[in-house]
Protein backbone atom coordinates (compact mmCIF):
# COMPACT_ATOMS: atom_id res chain seq x y z
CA UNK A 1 154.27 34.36 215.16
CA UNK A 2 157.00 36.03 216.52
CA UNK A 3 158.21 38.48 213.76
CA UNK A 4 156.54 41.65 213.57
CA UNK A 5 153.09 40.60 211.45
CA UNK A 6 154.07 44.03 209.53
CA UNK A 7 157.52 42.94 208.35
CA UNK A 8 158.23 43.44 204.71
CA UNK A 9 158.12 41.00 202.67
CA UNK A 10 161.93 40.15 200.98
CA UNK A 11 162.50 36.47 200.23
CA UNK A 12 159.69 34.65 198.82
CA UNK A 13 158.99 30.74 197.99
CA UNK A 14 157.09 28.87 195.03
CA UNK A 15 156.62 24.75 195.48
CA UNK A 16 156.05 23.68 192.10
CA UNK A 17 157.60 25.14 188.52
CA UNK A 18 154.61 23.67 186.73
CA UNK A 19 152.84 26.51 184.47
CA UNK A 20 151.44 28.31 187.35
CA UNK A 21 154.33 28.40 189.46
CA UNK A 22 156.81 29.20 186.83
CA UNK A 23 154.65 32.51 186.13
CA UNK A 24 154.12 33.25 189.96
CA UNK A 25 157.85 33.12 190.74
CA UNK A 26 158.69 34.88 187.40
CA UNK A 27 155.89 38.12 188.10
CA UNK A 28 158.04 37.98 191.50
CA UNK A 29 161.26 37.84 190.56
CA UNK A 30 160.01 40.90 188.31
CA UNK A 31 159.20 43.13 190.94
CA UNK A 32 162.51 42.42 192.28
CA UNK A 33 162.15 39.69 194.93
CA UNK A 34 164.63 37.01 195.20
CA UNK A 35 162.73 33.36 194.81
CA UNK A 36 163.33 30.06 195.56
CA UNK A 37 161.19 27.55 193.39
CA UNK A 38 161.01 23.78 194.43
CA UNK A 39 160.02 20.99 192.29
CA UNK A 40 160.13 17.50 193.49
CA UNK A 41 163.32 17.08 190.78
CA UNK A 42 165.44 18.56 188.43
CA UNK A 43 163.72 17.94 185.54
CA UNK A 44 160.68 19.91 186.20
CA UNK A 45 162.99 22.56 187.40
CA UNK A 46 164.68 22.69 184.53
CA UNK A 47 161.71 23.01 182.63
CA UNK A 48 159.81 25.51 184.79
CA UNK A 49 163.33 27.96 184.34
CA UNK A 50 163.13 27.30 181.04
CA UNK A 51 159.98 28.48 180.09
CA UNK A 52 160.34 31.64 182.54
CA UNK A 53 163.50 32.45 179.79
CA UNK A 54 161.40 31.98 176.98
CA UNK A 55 158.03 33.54 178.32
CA UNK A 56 160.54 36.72 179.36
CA UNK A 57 162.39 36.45 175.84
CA UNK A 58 159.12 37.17 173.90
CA UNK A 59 158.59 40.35 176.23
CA UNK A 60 162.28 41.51 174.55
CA UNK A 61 161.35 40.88 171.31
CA UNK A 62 157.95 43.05 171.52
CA UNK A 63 160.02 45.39 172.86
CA UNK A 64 158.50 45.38 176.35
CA UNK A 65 161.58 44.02 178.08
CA UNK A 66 165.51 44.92 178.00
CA UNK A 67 167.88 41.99 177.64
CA UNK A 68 169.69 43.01 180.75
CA UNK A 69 166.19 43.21 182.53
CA UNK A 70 165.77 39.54 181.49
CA UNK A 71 168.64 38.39 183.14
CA UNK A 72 168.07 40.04 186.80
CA UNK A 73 164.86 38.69 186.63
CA UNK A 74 166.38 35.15 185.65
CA UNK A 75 169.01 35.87 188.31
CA UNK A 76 166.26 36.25 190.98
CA UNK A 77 164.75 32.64 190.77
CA UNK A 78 166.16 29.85 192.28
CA UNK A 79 165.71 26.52 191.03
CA UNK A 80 165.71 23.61 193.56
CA UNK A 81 164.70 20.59 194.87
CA UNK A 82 165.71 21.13 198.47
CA UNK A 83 162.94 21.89 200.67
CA UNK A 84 165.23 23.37 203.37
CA UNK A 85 166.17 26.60 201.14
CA UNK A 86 162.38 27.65 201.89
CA UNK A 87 163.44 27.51 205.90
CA UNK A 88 163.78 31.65 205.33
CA UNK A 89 161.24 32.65 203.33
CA UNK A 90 158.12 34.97 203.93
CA UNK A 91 156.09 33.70 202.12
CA UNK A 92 155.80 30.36 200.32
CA UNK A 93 152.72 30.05 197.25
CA UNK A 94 151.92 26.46 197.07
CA UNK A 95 151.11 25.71 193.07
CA UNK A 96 151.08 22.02 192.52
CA UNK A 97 148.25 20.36 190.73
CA UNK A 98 144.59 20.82 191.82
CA UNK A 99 144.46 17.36 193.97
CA UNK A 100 143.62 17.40 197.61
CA UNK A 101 145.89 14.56 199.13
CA UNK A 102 149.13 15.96 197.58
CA UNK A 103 148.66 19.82 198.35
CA UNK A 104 148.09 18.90 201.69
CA UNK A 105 151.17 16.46 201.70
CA UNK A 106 152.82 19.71 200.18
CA UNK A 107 151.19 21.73 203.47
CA UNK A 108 152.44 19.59 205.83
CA UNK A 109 156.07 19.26 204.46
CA UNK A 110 155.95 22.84 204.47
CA UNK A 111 154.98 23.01 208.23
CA UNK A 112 158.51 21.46 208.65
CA UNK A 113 160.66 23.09 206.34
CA UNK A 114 159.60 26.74 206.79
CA UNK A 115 160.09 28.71 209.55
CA UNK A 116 157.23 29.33 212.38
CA UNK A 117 156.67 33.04 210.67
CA UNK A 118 156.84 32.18 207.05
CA UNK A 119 153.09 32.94 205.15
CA UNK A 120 151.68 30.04 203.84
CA UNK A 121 149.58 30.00 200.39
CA UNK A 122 147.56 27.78 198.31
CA UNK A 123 146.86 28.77 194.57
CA UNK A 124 143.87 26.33 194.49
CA UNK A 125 141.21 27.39 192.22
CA UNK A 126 138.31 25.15 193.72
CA UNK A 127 139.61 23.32 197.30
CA UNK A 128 138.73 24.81 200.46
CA UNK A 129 141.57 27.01 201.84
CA UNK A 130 140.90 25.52 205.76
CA UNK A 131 140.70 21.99 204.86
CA UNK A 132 144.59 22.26 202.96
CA UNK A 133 145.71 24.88 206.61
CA UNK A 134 144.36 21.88 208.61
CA UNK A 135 147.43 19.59 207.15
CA UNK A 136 149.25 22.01 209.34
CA UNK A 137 150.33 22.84 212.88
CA UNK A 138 149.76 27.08 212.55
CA UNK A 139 146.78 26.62 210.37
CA UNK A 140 146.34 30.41 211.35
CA UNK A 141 149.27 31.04 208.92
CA UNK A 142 147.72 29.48 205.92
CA UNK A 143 145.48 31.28 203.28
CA UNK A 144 144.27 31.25 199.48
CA UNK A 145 146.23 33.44 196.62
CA UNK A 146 144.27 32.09 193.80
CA UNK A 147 146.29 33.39 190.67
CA UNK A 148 145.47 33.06 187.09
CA UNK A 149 146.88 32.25 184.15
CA UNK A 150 149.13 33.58 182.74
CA UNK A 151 149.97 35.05 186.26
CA UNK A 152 153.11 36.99 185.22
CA UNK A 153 150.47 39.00 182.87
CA UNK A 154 146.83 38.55 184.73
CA UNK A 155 146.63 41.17 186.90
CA UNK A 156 143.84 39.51 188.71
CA UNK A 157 143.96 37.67 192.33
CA UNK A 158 141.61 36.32 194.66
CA UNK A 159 142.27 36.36 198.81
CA UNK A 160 140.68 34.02 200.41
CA UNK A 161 141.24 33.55 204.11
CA UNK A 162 140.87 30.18 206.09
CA UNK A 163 138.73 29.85 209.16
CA UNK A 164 142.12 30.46 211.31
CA UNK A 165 143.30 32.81 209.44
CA UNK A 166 143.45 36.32 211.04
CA UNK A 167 142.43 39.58 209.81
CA UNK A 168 146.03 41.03 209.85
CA UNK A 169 147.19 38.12 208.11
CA UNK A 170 145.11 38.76 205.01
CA UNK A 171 145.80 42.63 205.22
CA UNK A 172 149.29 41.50 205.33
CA UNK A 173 148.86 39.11 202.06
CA UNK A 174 146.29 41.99 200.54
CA UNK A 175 149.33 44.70 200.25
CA UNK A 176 151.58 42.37 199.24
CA UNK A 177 149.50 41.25 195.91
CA UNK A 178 149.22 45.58 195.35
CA UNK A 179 153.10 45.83 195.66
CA UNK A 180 153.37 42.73 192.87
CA UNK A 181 151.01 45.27 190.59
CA UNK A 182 147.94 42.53 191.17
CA UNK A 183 144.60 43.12 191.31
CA UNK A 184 143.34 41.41 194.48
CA UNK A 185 139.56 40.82 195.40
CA UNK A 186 138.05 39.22 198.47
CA UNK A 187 136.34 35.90 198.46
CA UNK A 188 135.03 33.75 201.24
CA UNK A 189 136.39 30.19 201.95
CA UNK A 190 133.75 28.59 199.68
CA UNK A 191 133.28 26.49 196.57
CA UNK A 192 134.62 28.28 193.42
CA UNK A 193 135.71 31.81 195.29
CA UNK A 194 134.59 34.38 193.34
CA UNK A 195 135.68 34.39 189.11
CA UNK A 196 134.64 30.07 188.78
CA UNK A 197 131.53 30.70 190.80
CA UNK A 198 130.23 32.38 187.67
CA UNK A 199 132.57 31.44 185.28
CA UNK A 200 132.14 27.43 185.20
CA UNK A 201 128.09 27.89 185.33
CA UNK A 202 128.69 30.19 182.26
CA UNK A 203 131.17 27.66 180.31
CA UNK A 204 128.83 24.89 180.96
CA UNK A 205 125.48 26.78 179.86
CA UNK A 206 128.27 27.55 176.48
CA UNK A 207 128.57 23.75 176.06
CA UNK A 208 124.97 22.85 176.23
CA UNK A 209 124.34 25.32 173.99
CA UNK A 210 126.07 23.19 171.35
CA UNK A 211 125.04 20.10 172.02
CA UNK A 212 121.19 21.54 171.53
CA UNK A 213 122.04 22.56 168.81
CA UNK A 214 120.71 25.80 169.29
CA UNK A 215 123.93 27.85 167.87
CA UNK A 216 127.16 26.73 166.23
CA UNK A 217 130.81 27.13 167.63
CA UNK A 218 131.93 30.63 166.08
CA UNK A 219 128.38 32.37 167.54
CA UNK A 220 128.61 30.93 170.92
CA UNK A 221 132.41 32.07 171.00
């Protein structure tokens, strides 16, 4: 990389405006970086944009939010289809749907369109970070940022580093989550991270419960 691995981070990149992507560029946009958020068309952008208006319109009516607040946040995020308007960016969050061949479809495309210092990040709950950095040719760029929903309002966020990914890297990517008010924690490249490495044991041992028999829906809530 040839920008200083220390460079603030200013302009900052989302690939899909699903639910998860919507939030991460809107909890961006609200700590005052400018965003660019790609969808494949203008449909889902519309829709990801519109949701971000209504999500932040229920923070103004309980009084959390200002109305003129809303709309610099609003004014912040970019809604887009063009791949090229990432070419800048310092970072880019990947947030498509959990499937393996497309987010490394979306790595690779990525690869191209950014530039040879932009960050690279997968919000993957459960794929390993290395195999999706592999799709690339600076897999050394690539790393996890596993939000969760709603991740305008969950504070939490696990790092996970690749194989290839280096130390400074993940510092880098570790501030960054502090300066966007998150709550990062540290996780290896491995099955489930850290929170569904418990967590889907837990909600599965819940289930069985039930269908034993053994306590009823309200008690094992």
């Amino acid at each position: 990389m040839s920008r200083p691995i220390h460079r603030p981070f200013r302009r900052l990149g989302v690939v899909g405006a699903g639910n998860m992507g919507n939030g991460i560029a809107q909890k961006m946009a609200t700590e005052g970086f400018e965003v660019v958020m790609v969808d494949l068309d203008y449909g889902r952008v519309d829709r990801g944009l519109r949701i971000v208006r209504e999500t932040l319109e229920q923070g103004v009516e309980r009084g959390i939010l200002g109305v003129e607040q809303v709309e610099a946040v609003r004014g912040r995020i970019e809604g887009t289809t063009d791949w090229g308007r990432l070419a800048d960016a310092d970072l880019v969050v990947e947030a498509v749907f959990e499937d393996r061949d497309v987010k490394r479809e979306v790595f690779a495309r990525l690869d191209d369109a950014c530039g040879p210092d932009t960050l690279l990040a997968t919000n993957t709950s459960s794929l390993s970070v290395t195999d999706l950095a592999a799709a690339t040719r600076h897999p050394e760029r690539v790393l996890g940022l596993h939000y969760f929903y709603h991740p305008a309002k969950n504070r939490l966020v696990e790092v996970v580093p690749g194989e290839e990914t280096p130390t400074e890297i993940t510092r880098r990517a570790w501030g960054f989550q502090k300066q966007l008010g998150k709550t990062p924690i540290a996780s290896l490249d491995r099955p489930g991270f850290v929170v569904n490495r418990y967590f889907v044991p837990w909600a599965n041992e819940a289930v069985r419960v039930l269908e034993e028999g053994r306590a009823d829906l309200p008690t094992i809530e």
